[in-house]
Protein backbone atom coordinates (compact mmCIF):
# COMPACT_ATOMS: atom_id res chain seq x y z
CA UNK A 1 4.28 -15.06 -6.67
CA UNK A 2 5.06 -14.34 -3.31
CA UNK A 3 7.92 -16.12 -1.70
CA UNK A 4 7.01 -18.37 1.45
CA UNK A 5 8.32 -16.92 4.83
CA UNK A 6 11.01 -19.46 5.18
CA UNK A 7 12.96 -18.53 1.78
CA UNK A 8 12.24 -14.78 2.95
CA UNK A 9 13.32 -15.35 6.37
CA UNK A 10 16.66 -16.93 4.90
CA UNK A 11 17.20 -14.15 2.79
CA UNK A 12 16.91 -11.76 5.33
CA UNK A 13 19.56 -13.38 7.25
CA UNK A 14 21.76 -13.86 4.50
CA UNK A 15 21.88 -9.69 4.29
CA UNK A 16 22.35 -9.50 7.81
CA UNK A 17 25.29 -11.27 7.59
CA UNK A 18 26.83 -9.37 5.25
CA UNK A 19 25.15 -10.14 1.89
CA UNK A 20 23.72 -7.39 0.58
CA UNK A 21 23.33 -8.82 -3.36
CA UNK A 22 20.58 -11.01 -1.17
CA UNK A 23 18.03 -8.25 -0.93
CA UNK A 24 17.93 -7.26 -4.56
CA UNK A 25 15.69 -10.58 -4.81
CA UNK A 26 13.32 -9.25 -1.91
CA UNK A 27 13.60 -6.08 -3.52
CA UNK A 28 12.78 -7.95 -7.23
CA UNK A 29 9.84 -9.72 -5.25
CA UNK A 30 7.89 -7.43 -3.88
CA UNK A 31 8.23 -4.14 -6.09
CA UNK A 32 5.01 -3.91 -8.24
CA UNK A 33 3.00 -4.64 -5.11
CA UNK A 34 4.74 -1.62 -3.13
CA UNK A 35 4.98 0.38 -6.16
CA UNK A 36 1.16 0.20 -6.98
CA UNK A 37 0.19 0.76 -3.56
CA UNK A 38 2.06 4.17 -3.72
CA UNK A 39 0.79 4.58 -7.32
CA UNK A 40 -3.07 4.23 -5.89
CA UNK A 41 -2.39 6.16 -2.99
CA UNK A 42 -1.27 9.35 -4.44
CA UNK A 43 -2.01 8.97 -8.51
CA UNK A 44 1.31 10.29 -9.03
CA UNK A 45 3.87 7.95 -10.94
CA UNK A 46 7.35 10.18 -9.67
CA UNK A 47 5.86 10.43 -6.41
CA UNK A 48 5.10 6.24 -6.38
CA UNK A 49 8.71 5.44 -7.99
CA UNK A 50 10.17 7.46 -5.60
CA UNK A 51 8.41 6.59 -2.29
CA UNK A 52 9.03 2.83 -3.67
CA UNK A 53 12.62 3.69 -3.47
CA UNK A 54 12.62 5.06 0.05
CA UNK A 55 10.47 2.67 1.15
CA UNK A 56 13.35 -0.62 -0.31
CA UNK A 57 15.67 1.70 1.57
CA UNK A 58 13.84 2.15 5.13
CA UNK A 59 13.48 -1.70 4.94
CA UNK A 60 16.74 -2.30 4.49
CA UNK A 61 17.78 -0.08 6.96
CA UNK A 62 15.45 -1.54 9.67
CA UNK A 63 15.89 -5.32 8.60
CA UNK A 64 17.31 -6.20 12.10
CA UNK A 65 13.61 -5.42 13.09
CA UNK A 66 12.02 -8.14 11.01
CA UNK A 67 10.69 -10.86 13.05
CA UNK A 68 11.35 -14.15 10.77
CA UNK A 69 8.15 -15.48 12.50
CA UNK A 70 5.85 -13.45 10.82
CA UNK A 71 5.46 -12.86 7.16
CA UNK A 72 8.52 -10.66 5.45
CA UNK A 73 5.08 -8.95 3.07
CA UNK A 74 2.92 -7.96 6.17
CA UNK A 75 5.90 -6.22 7.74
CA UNK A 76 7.64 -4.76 4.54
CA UNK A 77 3.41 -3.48 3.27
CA UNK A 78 3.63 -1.74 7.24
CA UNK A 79 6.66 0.34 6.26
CA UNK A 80 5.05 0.83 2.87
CA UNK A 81 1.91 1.86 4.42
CA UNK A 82 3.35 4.48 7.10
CA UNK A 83 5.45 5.94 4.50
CA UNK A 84 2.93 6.55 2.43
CA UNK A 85 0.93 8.12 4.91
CA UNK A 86 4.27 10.46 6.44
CA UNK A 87 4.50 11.62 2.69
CA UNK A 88 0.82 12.39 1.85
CA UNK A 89 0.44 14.39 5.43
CA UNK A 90 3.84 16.23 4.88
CA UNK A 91 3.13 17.02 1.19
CA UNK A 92 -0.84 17.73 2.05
CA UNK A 93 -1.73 15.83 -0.33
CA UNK A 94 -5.47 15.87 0.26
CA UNK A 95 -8.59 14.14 -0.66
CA UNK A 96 -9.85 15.42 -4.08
CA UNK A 97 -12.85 17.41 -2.87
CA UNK A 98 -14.92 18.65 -5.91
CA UNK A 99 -16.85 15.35 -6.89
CA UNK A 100 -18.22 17.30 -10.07
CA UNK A 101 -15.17 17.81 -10.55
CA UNK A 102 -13.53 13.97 -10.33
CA UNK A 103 -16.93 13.31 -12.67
CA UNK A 104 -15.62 15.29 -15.11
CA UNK A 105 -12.30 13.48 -15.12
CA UNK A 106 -13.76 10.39 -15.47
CA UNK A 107 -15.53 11.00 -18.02
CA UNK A 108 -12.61 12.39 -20.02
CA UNK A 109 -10.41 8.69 -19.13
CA UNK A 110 -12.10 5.67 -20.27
CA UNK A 111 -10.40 3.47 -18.45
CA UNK A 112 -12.68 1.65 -15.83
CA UNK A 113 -9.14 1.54 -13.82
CA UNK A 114 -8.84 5.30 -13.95
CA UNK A 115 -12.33 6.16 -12.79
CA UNK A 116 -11.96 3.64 -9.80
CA UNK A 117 -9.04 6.05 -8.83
CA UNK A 118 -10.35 8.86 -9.43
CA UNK A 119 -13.30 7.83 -6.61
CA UNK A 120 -10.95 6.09 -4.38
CA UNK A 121 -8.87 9.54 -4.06
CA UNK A 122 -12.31 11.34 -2.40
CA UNK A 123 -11.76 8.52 0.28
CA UNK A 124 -9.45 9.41 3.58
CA UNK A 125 -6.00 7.75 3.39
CA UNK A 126 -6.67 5.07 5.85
CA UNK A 127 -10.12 4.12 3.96
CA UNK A 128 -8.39 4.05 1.04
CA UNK A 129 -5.11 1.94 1.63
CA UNK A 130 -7.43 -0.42 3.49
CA UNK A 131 -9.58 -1.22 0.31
CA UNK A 132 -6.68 -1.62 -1.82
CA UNK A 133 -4.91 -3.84 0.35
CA UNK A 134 -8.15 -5.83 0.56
CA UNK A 135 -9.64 -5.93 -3.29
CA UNK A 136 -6.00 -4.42 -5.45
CA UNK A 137 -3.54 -6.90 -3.02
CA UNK A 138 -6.52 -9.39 -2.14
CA UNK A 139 -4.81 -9.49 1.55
CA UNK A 140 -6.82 -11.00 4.50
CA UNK A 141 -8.31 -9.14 7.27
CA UNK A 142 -5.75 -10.88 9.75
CA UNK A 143 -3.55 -8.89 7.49
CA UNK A 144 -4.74 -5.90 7.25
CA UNK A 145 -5.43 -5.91 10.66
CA UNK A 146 -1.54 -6.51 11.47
CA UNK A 147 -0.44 -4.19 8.89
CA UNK A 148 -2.49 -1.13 10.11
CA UNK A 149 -2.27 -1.69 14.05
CA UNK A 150 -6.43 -1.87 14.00
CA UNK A 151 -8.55 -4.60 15.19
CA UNK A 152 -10.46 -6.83 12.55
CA UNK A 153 -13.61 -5.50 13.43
CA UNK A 154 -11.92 -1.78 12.85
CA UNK A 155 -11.09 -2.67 9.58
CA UNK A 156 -13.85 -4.48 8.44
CA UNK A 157 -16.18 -1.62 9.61
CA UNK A 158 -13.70 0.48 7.95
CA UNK A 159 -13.95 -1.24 4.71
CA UNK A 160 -17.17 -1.56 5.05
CA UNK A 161 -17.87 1.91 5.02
CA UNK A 162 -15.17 2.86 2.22
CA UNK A 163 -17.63 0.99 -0.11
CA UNK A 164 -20.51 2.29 1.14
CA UNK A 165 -18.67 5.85 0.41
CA UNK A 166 -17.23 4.96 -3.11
CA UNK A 167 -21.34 3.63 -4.48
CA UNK A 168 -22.72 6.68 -3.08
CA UNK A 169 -20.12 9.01 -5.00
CA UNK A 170 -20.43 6.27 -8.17
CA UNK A 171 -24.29 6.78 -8.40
């Protein structure tokens, strides 16, 4: 469960005051929800623990920056998110192209889960990290919206046309 923004915010300033044990709980709090992200956005599991590790550490780095007024998740998901992306354009790690292809993978996993991934990957990055945040995290618009930089209407539209994208490739 994810902590309110008063314990985080007091947490936070604990660490900036010199207690650094004090972010292992943030850390403890909020690593399956960074670490899938990075799992779903690049369907590698090194990749994902590793990026989940530099993204802990980036936080840390910049956690003068955090603005106790907002929510520690919505700020900590941004770094996430921008990481991410930095790693997937640097690596060129690109959209799986050949849908015949992904078919073929999916039909070799049985896993509903797997074949879900395997179409979300033929999705741009942006599409693709908002859906997740939306129907894997079950975040708000509001906070997607603040997380990506985009208006609501941006991602809505956005999201919009992700699933649009993802029945087409399903039929």
């Amino acid at each position: 469960m994810e902590q309110d923004q008063d314990e985080c915010a007091k947490i936070v300033a604990r660490v900036l005051e010199g207690d650094r044990q004090a972010y292992a709980r943030l850390v403890e709090e909020y690593k399956t929800s960074i670490y899938n992200l990075a799992y779903r956005m690049t369907g590698n599991l090194e990749d994902a623990a590793d990026l989940t590790q530099d993204i802990f550490i980036r936080a840390y780095i910049h956690l003068w920056r955090y603005n106790p007024e907002k929510k520690f998740f919505t700020w900590l998901y941004t770094i996430a998110l921008n990481t991410i992306k930095n790693f997937i354009k640097k690596n060129k790690i690109t959209q799986t192209s050949d849908l015949k292809e992904n078919q073929s993978l999916a039909e070799q996993n049985s896993s509903a889960a797997q074949d879900m991934d395997i179409y979300l990957s033929a999705l741009d990055v942006q599409t693709r990290a908002f859906i997740l945040m939306k129907y894997v995290q079950e975040l708000s618009f509001e906070e997607i919206s603040e997380i990506s930089g985009k208006s609501i209407s941006a991602v809505k539209m956005r999201i919009y046309r992700g699933l649009e994208s993802l029945r087409s490739k399903i039929k």
